[in-house]
N, C-alpha and C. Protein backbone atom coordinates (compact mmCIF):
# COMPACT_ATOMS: atom_id res chain seq x y z
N UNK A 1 0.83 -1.18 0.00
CA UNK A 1 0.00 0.00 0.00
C UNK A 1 0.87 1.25 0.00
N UNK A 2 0.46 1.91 -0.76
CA UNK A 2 1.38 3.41 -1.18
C UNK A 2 0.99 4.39 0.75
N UNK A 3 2.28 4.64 0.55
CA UNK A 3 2.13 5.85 2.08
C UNK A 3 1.65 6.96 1.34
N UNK A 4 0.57 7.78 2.50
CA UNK A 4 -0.17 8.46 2.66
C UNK A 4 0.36 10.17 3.07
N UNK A 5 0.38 10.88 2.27
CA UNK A 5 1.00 12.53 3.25
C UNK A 5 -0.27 13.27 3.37
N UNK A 6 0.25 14.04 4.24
CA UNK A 6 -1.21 15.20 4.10
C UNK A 6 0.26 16.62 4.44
N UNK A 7 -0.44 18.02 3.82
CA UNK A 7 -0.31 18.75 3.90
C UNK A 7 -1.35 19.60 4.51
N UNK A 8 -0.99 20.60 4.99
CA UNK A 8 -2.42 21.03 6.24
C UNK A 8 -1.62 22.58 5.65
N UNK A 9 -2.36 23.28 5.34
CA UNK A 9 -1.98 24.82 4.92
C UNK A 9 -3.07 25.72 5.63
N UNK A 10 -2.86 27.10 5.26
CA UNK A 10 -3.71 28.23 6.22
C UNK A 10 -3.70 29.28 4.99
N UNK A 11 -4.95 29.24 4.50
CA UNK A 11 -4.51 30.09 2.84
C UNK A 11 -6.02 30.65 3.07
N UNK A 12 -6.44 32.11 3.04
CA UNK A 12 -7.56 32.79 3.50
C UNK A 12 -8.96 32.31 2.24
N UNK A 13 -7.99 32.31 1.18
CA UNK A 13 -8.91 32.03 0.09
C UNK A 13 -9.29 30.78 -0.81
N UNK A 14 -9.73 30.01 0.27
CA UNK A 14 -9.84 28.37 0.04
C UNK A 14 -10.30 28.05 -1.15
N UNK A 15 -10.80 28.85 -1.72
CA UNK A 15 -11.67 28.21 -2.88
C UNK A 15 -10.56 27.93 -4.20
N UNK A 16 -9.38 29.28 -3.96
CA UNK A 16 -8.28 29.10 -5.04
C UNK A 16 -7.40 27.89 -4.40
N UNK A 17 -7.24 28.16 -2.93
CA UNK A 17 -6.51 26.66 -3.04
C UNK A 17 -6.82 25.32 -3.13
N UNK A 18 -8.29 25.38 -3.27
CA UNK A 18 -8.79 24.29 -3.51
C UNK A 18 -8.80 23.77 -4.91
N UNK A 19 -9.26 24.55 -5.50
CA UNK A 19 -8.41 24.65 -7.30
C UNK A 19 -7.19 24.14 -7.31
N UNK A 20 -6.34 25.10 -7.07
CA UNK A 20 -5.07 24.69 -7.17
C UNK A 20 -4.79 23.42 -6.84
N UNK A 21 -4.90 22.49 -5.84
CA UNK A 21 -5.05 21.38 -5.40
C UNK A 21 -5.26 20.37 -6.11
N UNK A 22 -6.44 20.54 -6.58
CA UNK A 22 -7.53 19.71 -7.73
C UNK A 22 -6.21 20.21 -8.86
N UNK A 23 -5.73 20.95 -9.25
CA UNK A 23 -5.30 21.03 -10.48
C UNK A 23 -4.12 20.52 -10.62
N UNK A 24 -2.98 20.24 -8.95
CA UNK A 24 -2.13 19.66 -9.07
C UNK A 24 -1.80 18.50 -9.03
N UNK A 25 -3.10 17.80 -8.56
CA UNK A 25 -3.71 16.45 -8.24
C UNK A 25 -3.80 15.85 -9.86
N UNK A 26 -4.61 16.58 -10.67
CA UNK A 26 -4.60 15.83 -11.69
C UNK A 26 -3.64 16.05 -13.03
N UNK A 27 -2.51 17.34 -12.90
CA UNK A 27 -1.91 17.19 -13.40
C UNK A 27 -0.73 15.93 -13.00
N UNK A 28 -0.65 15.58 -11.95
CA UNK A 28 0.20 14.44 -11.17
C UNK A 28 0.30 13.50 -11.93
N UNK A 29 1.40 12.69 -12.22
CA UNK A 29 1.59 11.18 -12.73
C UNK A 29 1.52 10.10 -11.96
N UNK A 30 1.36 10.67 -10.75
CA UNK A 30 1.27 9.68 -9.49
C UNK A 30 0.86 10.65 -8.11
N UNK A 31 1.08 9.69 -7.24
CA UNK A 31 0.02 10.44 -5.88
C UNK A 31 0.96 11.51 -5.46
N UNK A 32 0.25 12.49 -5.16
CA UNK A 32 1.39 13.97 -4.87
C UNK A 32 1.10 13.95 -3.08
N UNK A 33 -0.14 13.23 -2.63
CA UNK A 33 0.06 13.73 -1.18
C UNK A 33 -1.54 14.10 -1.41
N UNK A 34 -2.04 14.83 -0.29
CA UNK A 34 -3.08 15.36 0.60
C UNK A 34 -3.26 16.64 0.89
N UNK A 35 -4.26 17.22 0.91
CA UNK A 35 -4.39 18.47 1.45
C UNK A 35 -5.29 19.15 2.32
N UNK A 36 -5.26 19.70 4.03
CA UNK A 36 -6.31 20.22 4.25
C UNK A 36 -5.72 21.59 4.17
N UNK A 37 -6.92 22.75 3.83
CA UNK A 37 -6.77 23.99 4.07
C UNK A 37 -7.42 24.33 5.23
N UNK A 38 -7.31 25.80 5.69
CA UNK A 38 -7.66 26.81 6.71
C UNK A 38 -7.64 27.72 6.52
N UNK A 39 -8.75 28.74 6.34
CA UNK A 39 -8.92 29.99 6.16
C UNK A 39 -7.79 31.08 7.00
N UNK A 40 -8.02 30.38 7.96
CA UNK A 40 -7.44 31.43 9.11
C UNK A 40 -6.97 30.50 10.27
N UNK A 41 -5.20 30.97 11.09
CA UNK A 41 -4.64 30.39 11.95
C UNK A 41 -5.62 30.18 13.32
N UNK A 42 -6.57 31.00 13.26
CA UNK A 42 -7.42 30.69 14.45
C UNK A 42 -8.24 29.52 14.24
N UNK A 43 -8.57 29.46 12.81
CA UNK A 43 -9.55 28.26 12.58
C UNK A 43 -8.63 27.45 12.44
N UNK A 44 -7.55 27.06 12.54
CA UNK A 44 -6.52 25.74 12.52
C UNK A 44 -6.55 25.81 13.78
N UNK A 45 -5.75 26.73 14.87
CA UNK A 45 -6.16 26.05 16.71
C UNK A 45 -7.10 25.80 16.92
N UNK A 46 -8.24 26.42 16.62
CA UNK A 46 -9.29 26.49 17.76
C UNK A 46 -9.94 24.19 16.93
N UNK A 47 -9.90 24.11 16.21
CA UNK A 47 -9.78 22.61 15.42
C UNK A 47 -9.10 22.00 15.68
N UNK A 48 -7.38 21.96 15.42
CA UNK A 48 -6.45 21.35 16.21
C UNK A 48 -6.11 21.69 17.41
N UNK A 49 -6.49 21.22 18.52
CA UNK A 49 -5.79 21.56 19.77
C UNK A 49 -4.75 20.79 20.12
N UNK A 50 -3.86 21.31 21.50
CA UNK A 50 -2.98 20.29 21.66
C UNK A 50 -3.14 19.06 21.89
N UNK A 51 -4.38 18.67 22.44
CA UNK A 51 -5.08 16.75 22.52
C UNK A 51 -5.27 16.30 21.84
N UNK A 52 -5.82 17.05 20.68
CA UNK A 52 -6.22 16.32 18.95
C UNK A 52 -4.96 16.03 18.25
N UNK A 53 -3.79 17.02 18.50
CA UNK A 53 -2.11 16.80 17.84
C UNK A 53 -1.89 15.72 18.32
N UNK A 54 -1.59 15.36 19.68
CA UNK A 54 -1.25 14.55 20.98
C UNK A 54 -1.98 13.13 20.09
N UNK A 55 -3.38 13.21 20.46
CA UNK A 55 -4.48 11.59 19.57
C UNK A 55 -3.69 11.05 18.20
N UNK A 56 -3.67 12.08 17.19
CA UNK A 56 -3.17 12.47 16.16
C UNK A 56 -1.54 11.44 16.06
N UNK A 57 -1.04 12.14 17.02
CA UNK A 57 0.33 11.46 17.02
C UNK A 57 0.53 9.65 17.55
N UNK A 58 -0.27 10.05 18.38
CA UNK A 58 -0.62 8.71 19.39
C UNK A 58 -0.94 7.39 18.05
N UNK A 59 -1.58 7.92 17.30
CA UNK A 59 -2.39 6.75 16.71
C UNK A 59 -1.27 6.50 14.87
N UNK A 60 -0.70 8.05 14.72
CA UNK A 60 0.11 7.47 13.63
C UNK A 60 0.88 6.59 13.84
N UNK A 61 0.48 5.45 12.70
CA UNK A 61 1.39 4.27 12.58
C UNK A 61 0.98 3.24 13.59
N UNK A 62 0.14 3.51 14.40
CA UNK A 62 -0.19 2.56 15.32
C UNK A 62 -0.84 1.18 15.09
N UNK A 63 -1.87 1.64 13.83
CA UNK A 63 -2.46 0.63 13.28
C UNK A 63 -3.89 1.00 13.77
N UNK A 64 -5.72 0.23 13.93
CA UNK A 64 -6.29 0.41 14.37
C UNK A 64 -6.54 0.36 15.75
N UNK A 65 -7.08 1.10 16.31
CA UNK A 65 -6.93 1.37 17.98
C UNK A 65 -8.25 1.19 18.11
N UNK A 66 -8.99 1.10 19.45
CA UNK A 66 -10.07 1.51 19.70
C UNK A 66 -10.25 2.56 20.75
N UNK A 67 -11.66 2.81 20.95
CA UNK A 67 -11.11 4.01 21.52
C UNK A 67 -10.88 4.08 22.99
N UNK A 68 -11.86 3.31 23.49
CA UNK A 68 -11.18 3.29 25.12
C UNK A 68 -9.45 2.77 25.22
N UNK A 69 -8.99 1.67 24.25
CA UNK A 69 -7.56 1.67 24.42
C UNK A 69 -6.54 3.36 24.26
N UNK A 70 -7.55 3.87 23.15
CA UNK A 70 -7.35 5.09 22.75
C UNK A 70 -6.79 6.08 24.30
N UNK A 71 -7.91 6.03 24.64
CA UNK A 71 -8.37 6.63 26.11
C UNK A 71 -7.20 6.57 27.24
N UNK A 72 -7.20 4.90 27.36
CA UNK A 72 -5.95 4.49 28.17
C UNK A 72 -4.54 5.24 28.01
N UNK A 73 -4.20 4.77 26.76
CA UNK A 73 -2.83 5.63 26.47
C UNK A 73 -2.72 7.11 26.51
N UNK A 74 -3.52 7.50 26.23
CA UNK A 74 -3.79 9.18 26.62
C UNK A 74 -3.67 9.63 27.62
N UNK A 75 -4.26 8.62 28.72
CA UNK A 75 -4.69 9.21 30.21
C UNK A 75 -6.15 9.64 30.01
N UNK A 76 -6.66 10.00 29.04
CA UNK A 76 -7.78 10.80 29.23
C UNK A 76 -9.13 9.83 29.38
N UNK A 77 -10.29 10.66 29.80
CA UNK A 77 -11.53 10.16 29.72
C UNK A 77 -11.74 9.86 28.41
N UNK A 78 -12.46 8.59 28.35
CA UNK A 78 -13.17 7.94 27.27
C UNK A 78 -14.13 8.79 26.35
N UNK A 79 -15.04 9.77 26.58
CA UNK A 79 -16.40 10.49 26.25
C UNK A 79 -14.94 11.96 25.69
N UNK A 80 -14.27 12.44 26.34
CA UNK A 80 -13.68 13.21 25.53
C UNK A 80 -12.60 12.53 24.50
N UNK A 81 -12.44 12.01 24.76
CA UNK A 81 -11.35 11.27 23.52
C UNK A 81 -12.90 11.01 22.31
N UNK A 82 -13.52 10.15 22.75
CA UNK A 82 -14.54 9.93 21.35
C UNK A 82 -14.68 11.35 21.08
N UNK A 83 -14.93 12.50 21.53
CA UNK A 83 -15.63 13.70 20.91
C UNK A 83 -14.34 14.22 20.11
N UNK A 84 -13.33 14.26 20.32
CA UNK A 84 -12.20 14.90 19.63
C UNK A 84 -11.77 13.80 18.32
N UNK A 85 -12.15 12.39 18.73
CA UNK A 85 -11.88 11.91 17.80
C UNK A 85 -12.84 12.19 16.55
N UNK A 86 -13.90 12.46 16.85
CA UNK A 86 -15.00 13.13 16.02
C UNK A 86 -14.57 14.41 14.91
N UNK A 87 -14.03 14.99 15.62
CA UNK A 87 -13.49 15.64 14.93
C UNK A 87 -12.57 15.69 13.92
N UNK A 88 -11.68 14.95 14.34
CA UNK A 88 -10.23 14.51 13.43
C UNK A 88 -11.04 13.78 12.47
N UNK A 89 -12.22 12.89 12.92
CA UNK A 89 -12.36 12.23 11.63
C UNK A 89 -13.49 12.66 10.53
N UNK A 90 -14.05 13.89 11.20
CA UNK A 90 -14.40 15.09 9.99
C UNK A 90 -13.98 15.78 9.63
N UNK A 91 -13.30 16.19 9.95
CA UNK A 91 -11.24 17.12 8.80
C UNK A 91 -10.91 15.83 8.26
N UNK A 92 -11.09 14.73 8.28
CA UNK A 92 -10.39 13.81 7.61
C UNK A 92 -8.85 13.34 7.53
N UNK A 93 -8.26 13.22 9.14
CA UNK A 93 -7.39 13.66 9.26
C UNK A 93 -7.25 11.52 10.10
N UNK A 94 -7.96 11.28 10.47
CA UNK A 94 -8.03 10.22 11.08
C UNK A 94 -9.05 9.66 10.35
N UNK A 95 -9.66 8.05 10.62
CA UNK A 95 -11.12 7.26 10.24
C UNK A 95 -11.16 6.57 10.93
N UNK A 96 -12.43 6.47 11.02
CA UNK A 96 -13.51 4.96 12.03
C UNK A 96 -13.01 3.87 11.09
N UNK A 97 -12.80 2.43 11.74
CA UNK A 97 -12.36 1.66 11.27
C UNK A 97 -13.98 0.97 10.72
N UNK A 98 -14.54 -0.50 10.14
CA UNK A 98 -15.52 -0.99 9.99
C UNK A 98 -16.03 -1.44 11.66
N UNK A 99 -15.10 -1.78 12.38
CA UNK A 99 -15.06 -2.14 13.75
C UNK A 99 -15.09 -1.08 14.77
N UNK A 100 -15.27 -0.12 14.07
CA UNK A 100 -15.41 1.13 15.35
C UNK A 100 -14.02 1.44 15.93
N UNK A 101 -12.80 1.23 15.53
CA UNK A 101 -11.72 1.52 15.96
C UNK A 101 -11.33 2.93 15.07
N UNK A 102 -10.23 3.23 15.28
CA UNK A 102 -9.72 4.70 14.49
C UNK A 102 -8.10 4.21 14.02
N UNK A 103 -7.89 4.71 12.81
CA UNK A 103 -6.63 4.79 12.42
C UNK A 103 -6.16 5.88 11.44
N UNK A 104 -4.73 6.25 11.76
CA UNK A 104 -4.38 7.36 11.05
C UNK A 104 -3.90 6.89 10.01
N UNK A 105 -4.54 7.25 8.76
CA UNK A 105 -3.70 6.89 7.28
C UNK A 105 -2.77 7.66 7.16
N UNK A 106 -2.15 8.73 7.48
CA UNK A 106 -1.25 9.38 7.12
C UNK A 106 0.11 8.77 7.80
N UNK A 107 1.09 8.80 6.74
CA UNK A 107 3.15 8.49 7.47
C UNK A 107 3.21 9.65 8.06
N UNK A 108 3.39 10.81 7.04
CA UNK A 108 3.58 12.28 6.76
C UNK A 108 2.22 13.14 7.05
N UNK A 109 2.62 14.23 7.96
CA UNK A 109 1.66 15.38 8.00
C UNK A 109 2.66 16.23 8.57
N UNK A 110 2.75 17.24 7.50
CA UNK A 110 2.96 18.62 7.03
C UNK A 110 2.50 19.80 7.58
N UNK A 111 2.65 20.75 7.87
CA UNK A 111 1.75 22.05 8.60
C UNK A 111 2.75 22.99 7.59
N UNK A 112 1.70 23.75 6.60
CA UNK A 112 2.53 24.97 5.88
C UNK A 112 1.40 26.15 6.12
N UNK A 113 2.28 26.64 7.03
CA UNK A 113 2.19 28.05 7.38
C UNK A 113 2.82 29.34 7.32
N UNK A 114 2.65 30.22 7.01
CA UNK A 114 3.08 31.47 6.93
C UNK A 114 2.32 32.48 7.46
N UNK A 115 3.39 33.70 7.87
CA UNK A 115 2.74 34.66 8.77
C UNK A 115 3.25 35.75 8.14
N UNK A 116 2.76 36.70 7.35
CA UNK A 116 3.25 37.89 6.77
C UNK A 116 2.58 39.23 7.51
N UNK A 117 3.13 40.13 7.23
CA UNK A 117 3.09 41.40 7.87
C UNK A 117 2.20 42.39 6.18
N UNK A 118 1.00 42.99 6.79
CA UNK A 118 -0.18 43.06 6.21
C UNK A 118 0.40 44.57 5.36
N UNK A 119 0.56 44.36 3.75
CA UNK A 119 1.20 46.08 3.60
C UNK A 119 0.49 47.13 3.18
């Protein structure tokens, strides 16, 4: 099975980078990788927090987990781990297994960010 990247960017005007994306995707001869966007660095924290990075990390490469094992290794409560995992796996950043477990498809995840000074 081919490894998986994601790129995670912060580009205000999603709709061009979503184009762009789509356009580099199919100009590709092969798989280029993944992409989520973000309008804005606030809408990337206030989505990724440090527990969702933390889950995130926890589970790359791990294989399928479930989630109270999930839970265990975390330390955390069970009912917040499922809710954050909820999340990750509507950014599409994680998935429910057929068995109700979670696994991260991604090897590689990327964060391209930039912070410019407004002229």
């Amino acid at each position: 099975m081919e490894k998986r990247t994601l790129t995670v960017t912060i580009k205000p005007d999603w709709r061009t980078a979503l184009r762009a994306a789509a356009r580099d995707a199919f100009a590709a001869d092969a798989y280029r990788g993944e992409t989520l966007n973000f309008e804005t660095p606030a809408a990337f924290f206030s989505r990724l927090t440090e527990k969702r990075w933390t889950m995130l990390y926890t589970l790359q490469g791990a294989g399928e987990v479930a989630v109270r094992e999930l839970a265990r290794r975390l330390e955390r409560d069970v009912k917040r781990v499922h809710e954050d995992a909820g999340v990750l796996v509507e950014l599409g950043l994680i998935e429910r297994t057929e068995r109700g477990g979670l696994v991260c498809p991604f090897d590689d995840i990327h964060v391209d960010m930039h912070l410019k000074r407004a002229a």
